[in-house]
PDB file of N, CA and C in Angstrom:
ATOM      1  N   UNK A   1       0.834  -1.187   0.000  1.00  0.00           N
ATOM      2  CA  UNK A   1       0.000   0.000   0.000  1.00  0.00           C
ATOM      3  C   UNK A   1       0.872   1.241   0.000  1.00  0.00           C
ATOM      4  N   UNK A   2       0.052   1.875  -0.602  1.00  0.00           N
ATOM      5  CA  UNK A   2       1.062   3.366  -0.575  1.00  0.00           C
ATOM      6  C   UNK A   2       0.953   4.519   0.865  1.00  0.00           C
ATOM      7  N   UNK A   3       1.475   5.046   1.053  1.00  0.00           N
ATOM      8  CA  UNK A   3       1.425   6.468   2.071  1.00  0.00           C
ATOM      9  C   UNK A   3       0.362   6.975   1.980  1.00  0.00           C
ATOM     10  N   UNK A   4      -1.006   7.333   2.683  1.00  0.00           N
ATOM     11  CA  UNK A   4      -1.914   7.980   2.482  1.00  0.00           C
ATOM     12  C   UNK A   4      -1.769   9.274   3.636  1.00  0.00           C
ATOM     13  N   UNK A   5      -1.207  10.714   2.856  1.00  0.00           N
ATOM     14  CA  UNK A   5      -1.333  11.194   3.299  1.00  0.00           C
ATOM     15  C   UNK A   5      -3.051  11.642   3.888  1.00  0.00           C
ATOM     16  N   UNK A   6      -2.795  12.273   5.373  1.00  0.00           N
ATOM     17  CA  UNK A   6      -3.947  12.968   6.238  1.00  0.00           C
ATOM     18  C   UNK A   6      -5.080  13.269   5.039  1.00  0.00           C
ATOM     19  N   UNK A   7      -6.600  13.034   5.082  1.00  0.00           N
ATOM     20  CA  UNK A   7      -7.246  13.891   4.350  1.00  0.00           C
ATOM     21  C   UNK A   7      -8.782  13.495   5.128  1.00  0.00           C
ATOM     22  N   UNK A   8      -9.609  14.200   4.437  1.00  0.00           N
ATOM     23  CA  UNK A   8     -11.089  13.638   4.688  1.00  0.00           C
ATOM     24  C   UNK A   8     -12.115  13.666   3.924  1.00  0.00           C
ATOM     25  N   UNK A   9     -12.481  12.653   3.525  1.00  0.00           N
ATOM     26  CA  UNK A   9     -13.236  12.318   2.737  1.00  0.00           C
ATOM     27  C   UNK A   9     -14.984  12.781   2.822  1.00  0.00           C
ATOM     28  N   UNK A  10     -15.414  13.642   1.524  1.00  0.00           N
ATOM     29  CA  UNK A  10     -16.484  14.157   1.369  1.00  0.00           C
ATOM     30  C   UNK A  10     -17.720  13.596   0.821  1.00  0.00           C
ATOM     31  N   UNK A  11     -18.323  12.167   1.703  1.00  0.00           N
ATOM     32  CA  UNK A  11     -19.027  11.616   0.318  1.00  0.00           C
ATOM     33  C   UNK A  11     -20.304  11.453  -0.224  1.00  0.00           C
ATOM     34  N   UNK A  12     -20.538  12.879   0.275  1.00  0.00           N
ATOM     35  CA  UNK A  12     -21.893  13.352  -0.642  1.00  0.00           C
ATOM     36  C   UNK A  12     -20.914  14.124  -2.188  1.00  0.00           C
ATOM     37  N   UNK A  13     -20.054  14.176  -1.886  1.00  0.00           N
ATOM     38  CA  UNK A  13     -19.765  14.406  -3.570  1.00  0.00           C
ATOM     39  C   UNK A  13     -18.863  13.946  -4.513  1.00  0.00           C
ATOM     40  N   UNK A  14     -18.940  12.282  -4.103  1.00  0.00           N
ATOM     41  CA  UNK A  14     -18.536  10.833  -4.588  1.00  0.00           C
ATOM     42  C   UNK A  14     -19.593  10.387  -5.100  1.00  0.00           C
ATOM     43  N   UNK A  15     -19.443   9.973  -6.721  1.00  0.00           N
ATOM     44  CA  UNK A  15     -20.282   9.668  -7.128  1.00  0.00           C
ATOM     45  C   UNK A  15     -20.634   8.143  -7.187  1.00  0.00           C
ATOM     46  N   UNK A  16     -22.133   8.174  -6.952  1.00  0.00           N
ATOM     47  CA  UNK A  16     -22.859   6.562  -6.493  1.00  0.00           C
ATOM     48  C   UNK A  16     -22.820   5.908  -8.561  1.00  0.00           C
ATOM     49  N   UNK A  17     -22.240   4.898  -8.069  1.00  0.00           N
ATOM     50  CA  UNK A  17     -22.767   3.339  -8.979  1.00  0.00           C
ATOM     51  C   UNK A  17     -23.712   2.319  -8.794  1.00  0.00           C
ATOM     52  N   UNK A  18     -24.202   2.577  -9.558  1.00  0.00           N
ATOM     53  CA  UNK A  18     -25.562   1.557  -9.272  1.00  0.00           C
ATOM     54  C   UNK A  18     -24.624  -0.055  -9.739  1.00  0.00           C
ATOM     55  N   UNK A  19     -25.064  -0.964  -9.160  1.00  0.00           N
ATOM     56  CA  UNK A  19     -24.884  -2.826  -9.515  1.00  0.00           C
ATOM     57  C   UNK A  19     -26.256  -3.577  -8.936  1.00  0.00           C
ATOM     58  N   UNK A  20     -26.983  -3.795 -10.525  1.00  0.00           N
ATOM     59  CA  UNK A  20     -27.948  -5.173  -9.585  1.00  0.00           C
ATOM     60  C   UNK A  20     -28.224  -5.958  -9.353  1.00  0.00           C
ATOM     61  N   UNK A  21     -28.359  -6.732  -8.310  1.00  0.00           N
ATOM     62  CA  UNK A  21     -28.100  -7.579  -7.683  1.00  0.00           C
ATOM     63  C   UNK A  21     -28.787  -8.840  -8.499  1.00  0.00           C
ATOM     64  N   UNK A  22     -29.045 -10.059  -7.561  1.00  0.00           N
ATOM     65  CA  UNK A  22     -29.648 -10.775  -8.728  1.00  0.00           C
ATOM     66  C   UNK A  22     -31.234 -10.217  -8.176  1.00  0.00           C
ATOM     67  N   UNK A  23     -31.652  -9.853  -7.419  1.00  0.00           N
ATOM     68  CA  UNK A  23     -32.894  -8.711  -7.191  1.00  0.00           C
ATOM     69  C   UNK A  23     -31.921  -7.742  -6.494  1.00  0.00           C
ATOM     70  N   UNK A  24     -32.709  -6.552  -6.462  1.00  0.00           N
ATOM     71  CA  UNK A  24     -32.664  -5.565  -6.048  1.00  0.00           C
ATOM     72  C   UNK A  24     -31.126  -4.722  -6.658  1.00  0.00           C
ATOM     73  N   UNK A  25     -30.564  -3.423  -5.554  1.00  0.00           N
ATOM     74  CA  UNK A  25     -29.360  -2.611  -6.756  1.00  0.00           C
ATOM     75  C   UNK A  25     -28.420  -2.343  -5.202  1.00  0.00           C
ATOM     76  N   UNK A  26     -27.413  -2.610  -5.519  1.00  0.00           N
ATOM     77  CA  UNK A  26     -26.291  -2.146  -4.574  1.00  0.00           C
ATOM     78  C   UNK A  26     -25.805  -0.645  -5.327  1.00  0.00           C
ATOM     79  N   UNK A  27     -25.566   0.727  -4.329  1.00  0.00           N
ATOM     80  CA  UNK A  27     -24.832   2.186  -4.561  1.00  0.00           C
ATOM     81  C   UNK A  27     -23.792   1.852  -4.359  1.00  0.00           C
ATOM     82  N   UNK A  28     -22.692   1.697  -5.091  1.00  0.00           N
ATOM     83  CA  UNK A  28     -21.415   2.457  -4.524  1.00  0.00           C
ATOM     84  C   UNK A  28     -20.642   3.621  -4.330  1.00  0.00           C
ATOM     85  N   UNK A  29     -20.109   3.466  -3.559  1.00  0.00           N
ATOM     86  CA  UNK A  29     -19.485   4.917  -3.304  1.00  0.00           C
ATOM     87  C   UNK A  29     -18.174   4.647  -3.380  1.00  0.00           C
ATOM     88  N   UNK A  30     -17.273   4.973  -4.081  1.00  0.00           N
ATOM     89  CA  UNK A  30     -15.887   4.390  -3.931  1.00  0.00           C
ATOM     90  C   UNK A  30     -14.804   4.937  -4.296  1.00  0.00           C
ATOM     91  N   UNK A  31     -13.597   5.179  -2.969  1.00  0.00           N
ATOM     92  CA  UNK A  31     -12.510   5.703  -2.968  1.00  0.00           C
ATOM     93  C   UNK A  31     -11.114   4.816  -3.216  1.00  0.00           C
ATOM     94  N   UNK A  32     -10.726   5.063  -4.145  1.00  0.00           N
ATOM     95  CA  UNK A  32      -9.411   3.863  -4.450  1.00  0.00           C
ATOM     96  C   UNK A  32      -8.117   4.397  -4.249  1.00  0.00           C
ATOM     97  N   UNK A  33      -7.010   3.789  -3.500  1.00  0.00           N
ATOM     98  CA  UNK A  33      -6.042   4.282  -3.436  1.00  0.00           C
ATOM     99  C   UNK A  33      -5.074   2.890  -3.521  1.00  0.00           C
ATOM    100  N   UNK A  34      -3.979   2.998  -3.977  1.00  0.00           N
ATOM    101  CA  UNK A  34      -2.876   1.795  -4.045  1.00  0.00           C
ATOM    102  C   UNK A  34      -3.386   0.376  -3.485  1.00  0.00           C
ATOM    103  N   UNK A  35      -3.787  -0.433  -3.578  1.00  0.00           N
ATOM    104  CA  UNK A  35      -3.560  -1.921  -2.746  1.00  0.00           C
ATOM    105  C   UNK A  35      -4.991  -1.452  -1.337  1.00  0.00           C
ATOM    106  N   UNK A  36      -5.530  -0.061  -1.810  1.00  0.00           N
ATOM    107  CA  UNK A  36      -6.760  -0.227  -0.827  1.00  0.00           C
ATOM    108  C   UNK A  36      -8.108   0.958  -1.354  1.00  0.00           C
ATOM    109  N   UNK A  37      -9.222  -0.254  -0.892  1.00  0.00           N
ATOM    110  CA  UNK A  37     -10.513   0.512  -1.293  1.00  0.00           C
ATOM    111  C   UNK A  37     -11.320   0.506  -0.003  1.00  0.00           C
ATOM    112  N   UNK A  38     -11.927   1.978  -0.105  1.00  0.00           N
ATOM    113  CA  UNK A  38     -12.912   2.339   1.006  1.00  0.00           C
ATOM    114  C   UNK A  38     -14.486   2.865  -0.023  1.00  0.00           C
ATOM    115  N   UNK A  39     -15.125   1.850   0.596  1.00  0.00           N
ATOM    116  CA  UNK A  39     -16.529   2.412  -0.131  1.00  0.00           C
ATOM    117  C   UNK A  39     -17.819   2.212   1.208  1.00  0.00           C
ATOM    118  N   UNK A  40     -18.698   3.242   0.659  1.00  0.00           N
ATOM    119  CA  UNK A  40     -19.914   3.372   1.468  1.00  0.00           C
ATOM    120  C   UNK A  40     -21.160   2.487   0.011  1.00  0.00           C
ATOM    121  N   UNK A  41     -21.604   1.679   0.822  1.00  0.00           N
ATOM    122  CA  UNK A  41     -22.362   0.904  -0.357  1.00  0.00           C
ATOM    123  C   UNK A  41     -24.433   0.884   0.454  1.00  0.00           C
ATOM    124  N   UNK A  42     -24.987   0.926  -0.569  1.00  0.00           N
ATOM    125  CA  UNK A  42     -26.340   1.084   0.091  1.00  0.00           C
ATOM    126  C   UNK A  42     -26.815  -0.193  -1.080  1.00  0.00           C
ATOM    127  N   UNK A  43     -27.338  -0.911  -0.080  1.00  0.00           N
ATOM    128  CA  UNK A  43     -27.824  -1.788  -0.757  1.00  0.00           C
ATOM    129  C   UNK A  43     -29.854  -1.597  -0.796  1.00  0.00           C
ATOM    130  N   UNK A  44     -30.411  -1.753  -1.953  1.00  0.00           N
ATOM    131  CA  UNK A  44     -31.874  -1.557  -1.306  1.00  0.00           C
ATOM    132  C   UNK A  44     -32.646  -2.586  -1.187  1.00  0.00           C
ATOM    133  N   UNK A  45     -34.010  -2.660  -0.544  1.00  0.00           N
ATOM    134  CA  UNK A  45     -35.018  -3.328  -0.382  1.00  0.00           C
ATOM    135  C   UNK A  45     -34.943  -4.424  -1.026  1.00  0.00           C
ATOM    136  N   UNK A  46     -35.391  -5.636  -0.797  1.00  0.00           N
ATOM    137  CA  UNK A  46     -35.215  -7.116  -1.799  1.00  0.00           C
ATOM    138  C   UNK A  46     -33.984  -7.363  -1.877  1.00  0.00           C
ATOM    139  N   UNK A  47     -32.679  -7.117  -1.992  1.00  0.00           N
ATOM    140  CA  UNK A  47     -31.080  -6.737  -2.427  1.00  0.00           C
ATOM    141  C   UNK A  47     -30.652  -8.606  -1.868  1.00  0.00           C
ATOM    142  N   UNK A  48     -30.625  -9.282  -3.082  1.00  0.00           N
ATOM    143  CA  UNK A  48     -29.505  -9.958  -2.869  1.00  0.00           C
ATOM    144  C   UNK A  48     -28.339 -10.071  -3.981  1.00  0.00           C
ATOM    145  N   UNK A  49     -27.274 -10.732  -3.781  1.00  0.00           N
ATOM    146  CA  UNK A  49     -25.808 -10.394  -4.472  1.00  0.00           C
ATOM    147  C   UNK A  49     -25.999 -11.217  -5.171  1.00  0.00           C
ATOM    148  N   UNK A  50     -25.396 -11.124  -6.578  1.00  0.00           N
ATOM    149  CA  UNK A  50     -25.708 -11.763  -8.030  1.00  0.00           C
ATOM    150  C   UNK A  50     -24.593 -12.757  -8.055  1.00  0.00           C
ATOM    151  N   UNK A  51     -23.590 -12.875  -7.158  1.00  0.00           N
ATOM    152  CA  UNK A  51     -22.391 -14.046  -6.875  1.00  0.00           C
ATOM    153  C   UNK A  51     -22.060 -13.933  -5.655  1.00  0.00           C
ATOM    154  N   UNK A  52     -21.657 -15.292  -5.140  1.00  0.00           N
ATOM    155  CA  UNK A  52     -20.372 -15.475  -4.229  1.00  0.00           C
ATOM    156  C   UNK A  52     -19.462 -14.895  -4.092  1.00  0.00           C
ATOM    157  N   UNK A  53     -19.139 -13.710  -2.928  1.00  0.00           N
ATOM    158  CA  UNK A  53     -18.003 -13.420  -3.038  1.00  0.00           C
ATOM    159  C   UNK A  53     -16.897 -13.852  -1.847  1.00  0.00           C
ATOM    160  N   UNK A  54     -15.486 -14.364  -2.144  1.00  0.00           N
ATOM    161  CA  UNK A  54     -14.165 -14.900  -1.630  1.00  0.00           C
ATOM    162  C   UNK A  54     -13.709 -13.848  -1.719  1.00  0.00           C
ATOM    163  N   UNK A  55     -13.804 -12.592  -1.750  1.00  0.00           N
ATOM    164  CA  UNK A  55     -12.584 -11.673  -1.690  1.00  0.00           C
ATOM    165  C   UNK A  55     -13.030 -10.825   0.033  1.00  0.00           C
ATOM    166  N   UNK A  56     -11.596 -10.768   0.300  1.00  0.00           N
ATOM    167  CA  UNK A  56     -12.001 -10.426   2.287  1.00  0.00           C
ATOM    168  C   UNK A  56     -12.467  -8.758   2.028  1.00  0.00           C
ATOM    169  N   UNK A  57     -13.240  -8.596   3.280  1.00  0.00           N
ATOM    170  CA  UNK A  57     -13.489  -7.051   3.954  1.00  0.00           C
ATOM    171  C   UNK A  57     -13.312  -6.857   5.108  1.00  0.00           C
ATOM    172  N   UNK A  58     -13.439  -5.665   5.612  1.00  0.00           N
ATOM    173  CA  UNK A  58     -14.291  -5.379   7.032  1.00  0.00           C
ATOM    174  C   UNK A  58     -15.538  -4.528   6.286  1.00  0.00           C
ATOM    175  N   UNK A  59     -16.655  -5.206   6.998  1.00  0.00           N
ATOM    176  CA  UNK A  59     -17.829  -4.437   6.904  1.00  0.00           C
ATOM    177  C   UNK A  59     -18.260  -3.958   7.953  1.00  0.00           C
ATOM    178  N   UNK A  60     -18.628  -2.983   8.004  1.00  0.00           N
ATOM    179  CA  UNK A  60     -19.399  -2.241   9.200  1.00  0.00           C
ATOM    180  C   UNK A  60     -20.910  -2.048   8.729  1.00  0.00           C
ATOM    181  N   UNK A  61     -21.690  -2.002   9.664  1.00  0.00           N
ATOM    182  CA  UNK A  61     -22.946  -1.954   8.845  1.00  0.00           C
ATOM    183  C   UNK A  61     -23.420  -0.311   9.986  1.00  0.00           C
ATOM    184  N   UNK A  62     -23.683   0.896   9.017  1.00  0.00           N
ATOM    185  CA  UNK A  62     -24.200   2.318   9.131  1.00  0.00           C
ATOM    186  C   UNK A  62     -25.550   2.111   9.848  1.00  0.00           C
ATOM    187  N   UNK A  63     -26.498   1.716   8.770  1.00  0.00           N
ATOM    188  CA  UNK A  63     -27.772   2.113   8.702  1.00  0.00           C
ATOM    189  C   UNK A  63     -28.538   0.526   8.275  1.00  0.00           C
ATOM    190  N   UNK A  64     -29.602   0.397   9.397  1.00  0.00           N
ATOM    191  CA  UNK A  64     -30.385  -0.900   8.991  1.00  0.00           C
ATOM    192  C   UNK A  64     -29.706  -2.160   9.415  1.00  0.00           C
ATOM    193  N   UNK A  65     -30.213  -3.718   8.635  1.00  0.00           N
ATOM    194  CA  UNK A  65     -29.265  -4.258   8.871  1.00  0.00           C
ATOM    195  C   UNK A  65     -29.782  -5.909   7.600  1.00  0.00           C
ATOM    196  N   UNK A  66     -28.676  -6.633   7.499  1.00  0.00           N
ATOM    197  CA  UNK A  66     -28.569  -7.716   6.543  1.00  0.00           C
ATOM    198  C   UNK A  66     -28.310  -8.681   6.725  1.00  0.00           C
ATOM    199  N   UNK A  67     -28.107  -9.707   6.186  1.00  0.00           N
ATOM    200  CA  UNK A  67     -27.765 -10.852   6.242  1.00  0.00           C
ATOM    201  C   UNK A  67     -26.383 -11.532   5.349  1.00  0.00           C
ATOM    202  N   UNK A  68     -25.550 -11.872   5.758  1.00  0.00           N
ATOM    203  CA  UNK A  68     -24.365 -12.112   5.575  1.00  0.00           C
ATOM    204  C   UNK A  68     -24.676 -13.900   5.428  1.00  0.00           C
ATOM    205  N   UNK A  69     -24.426 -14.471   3.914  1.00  0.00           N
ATOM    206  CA  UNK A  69     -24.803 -16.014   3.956  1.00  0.00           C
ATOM    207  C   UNK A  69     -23.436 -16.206   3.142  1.00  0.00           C
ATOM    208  N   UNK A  70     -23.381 -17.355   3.798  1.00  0.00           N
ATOM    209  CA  UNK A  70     -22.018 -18.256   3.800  1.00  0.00           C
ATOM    210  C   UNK A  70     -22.334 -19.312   2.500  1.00  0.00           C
ATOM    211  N   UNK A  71     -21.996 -19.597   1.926  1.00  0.00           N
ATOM    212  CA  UNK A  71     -21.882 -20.960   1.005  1.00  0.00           C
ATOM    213  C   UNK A  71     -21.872 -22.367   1.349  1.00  0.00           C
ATOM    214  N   UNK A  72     -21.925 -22.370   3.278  1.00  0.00           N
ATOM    215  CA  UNK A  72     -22.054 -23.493   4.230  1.00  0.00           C
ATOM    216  C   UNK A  72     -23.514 -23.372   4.478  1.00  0.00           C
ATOM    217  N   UNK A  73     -24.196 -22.104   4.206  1.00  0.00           N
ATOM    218  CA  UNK A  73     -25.478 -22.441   4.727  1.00  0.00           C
ATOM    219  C   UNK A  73     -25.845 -21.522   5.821  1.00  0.00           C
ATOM    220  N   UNK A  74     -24.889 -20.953   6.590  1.00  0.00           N
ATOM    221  CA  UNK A  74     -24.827 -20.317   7.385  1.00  0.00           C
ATOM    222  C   UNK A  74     -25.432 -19.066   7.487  1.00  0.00           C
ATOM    223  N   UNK A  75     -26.384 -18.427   7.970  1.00  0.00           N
ATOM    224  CA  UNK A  75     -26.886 -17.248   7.725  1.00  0.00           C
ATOM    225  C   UNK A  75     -26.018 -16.298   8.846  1.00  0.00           C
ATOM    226  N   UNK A  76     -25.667 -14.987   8.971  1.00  0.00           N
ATOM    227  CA  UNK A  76     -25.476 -14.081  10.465  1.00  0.00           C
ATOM    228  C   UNK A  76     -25.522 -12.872   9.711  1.00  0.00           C
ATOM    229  N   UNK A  77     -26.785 -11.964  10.648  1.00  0.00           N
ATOM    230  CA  UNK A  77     -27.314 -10.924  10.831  1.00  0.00           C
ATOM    231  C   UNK A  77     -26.499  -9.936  10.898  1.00  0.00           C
ATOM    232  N   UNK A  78     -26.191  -8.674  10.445  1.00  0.00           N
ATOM    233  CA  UNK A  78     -25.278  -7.990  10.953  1.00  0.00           C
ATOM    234  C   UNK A  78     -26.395  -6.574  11.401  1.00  0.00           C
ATOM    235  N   UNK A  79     -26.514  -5.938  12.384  1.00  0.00           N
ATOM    236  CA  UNK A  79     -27.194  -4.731  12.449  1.00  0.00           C
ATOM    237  C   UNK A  79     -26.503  -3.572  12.883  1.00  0.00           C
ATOM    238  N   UNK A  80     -27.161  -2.433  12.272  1.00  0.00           N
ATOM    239  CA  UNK A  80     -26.067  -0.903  12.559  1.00  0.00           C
ATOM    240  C   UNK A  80     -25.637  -0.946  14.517  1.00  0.00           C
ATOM    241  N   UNK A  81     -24.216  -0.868  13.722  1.00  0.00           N
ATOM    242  CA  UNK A  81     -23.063  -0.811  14.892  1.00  0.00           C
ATOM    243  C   UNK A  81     -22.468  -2.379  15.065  1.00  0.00           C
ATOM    244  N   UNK A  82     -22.463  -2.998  14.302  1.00  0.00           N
ATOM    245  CA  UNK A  82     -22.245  -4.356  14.279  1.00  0.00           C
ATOM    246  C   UNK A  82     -20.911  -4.454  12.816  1.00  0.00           C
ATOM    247  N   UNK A  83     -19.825  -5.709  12.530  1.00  0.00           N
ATOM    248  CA  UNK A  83     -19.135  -5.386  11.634  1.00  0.00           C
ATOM    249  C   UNK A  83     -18.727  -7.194  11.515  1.00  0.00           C
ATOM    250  N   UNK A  84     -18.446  -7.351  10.455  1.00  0.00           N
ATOM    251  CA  UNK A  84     -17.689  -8.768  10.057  1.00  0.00           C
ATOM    252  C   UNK A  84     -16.181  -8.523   9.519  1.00  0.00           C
ATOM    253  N   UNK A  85     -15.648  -9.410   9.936  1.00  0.00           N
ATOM    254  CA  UNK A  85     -13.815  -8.963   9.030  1.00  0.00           C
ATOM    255  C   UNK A  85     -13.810 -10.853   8.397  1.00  0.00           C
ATOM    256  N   UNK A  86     -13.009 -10.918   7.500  1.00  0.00           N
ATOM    257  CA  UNK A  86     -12.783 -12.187   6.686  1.00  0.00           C
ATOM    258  C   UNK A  86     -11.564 -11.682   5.666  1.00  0.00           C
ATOM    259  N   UNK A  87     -10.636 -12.327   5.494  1.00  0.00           N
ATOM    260  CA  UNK A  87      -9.626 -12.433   4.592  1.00  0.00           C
ATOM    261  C   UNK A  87      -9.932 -12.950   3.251  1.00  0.00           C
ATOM    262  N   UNK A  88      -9.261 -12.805   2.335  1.00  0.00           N
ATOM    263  CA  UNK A  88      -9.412 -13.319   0.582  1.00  0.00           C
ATOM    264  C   UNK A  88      -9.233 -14.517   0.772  1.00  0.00           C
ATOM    265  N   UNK A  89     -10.466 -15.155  -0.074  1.00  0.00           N
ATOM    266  CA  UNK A  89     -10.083 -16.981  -0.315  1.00  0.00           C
ATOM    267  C   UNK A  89     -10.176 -18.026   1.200  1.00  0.00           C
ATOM    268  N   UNK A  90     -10.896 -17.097   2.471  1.00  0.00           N
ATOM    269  CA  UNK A  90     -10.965 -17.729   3.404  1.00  0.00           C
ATOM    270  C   UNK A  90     -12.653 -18.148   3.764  1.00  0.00           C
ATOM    271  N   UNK A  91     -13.919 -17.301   2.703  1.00  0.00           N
ATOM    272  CA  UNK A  91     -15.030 -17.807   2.667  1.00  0.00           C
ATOM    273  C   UNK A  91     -15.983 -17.282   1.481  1.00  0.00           C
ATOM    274  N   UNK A  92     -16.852 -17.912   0.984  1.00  0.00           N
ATOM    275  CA  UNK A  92     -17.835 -17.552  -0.209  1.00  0.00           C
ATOM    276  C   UNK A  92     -18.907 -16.787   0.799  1.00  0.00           C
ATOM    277  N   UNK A  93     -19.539 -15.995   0.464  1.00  0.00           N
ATOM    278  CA  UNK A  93     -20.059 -15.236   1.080  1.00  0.00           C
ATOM    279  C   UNK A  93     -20.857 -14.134   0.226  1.00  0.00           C
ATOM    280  N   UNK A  94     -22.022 -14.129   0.524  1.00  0.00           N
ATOM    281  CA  UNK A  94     -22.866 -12.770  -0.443  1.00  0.00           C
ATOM    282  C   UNK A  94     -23.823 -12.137   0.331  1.00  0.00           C
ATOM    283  N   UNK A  95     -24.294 -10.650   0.026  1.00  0.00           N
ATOM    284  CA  UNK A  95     -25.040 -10.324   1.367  1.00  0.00           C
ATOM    285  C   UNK A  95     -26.801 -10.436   0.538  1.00  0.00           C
ATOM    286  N   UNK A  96     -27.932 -10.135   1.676  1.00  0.00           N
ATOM    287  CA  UNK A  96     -29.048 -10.134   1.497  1.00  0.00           C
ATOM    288  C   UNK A  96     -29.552  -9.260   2.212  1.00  0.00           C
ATOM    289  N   UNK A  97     -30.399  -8.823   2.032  1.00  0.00           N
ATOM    290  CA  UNK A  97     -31.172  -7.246   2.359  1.00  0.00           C
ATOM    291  C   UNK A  97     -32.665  -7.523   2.604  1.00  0.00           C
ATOM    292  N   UNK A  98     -33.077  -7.433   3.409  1.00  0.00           N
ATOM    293  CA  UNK A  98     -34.577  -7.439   3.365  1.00  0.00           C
ATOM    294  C   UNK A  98     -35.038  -5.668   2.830  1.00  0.00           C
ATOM    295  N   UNK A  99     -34.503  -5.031   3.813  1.00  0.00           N
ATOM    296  CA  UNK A  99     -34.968  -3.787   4.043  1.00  0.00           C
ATOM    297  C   UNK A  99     -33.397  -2.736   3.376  1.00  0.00           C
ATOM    298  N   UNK A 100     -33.561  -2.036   3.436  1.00  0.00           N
ATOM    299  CA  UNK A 100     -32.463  -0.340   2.808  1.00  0.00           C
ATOM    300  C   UNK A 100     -31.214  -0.624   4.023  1.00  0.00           C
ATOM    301  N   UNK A 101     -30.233  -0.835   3.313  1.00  0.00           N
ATOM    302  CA  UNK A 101     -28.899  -0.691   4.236  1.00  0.00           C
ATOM    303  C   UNK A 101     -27.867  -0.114   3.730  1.00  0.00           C
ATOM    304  N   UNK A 102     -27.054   0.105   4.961  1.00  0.00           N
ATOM    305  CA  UNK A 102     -25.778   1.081   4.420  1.00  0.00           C
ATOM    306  C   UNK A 102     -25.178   0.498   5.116  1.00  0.00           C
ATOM    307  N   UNK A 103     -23.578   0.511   4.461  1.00  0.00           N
ATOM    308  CA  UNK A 103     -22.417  -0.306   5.206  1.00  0.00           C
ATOM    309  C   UNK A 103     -21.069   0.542   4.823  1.00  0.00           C
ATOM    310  N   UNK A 104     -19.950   0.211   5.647  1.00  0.00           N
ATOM    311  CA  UNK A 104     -18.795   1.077   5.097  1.00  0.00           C
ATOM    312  C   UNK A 104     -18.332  -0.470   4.657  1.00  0.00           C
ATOM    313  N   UNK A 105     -17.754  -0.646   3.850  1.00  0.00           N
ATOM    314  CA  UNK A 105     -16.815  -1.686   3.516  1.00  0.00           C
ATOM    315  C   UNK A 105     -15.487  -1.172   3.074  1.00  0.00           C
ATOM    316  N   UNK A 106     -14.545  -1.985   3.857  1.00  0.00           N
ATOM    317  CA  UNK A 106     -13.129  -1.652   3.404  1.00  0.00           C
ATOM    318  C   UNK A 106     -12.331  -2.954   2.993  1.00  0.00           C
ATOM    319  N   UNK A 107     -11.473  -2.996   1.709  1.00  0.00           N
ATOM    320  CA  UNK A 107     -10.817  -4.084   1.729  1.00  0.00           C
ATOM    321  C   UNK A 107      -9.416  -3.397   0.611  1.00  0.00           C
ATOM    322  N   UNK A 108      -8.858  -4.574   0.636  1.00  0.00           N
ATOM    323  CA  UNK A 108      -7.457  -4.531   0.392  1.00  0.00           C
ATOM    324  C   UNK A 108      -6.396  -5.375   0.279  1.00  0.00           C
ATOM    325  N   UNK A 109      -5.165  -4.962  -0.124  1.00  0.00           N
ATOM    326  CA  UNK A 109      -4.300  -5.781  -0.008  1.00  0.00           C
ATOM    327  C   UNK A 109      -3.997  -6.616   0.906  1.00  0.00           C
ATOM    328  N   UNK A 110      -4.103  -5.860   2.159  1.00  0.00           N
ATOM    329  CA  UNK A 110      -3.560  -5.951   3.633  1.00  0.00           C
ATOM    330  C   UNK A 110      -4.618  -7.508   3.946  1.00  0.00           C
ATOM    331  N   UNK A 111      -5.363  -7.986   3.311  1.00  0.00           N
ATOM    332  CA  UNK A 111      -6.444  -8.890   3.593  1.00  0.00           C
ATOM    333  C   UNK A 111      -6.419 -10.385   2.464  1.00  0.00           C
ATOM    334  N   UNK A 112      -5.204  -9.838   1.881  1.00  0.00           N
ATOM    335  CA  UNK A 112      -4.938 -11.362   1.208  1.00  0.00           C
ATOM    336  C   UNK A 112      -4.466 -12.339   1.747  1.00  0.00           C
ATOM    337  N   UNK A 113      -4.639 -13.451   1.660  1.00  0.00           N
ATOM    338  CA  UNK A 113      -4.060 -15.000   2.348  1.00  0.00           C
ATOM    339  C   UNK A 113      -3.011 -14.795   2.453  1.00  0.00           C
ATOM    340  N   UNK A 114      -2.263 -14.986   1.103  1.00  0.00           N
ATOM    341  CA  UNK A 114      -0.967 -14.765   1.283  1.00  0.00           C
ATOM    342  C   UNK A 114      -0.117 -14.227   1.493  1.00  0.00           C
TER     343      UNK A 114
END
């Protein structure tokens, strides 16, 4: 990763990407810097993820709350003020939304296996 100098991030004037899901649309918000990404993502109503994803985060969950399902079957809830961390290639994993959520997700280099 590179040096990130001091700054603060403004992100009402980061522009949102829509992705939809296999129902519903994930916002992104997303700041990229060397070997690391910080995004604010709003997932809406109905919202589940159109793949499995193996690549690690920390999620924090803002606003509302979701469901975090494992590829074991495993369901766990995450609700605002609540957070999951997982490394790359250590689980399949996609989220589900009943209701409007917001999450910070951060991931990166720093979160590969190897």
């Amino acid at each position: 990763m590179s040096h990130i100098p001091f700054q603060t991030i403004d992100w009402s004037s980061v522009e949102k990407v829509a992705y939809p899901g296999e129902s519903g649309t994930a916002y992104w918000q997303t700041i990229q810097f060397n070997g690391l990404r910080i995004r604010i993502v709003e997932y809406s109503a109905g919202y589940l993820a159109d793949h499995w994803c193996q690549k690690g985060h920390i999620v924090h969950c803002l606003e509302g709350e979701f469901v975090s399902e494992l590829s074991t079957g495993e369901k766990l809830k995450l609700s605002k003020g609540q957070s999951y961390v997982v490394s790359d290639q250590l689980s399949s994993h996609r989220s589900v939304a009943e209701h409007p959520v917001k999450l910070l997700i951060i991931d990166g280099d720093f979160l590969k296996k190897d």
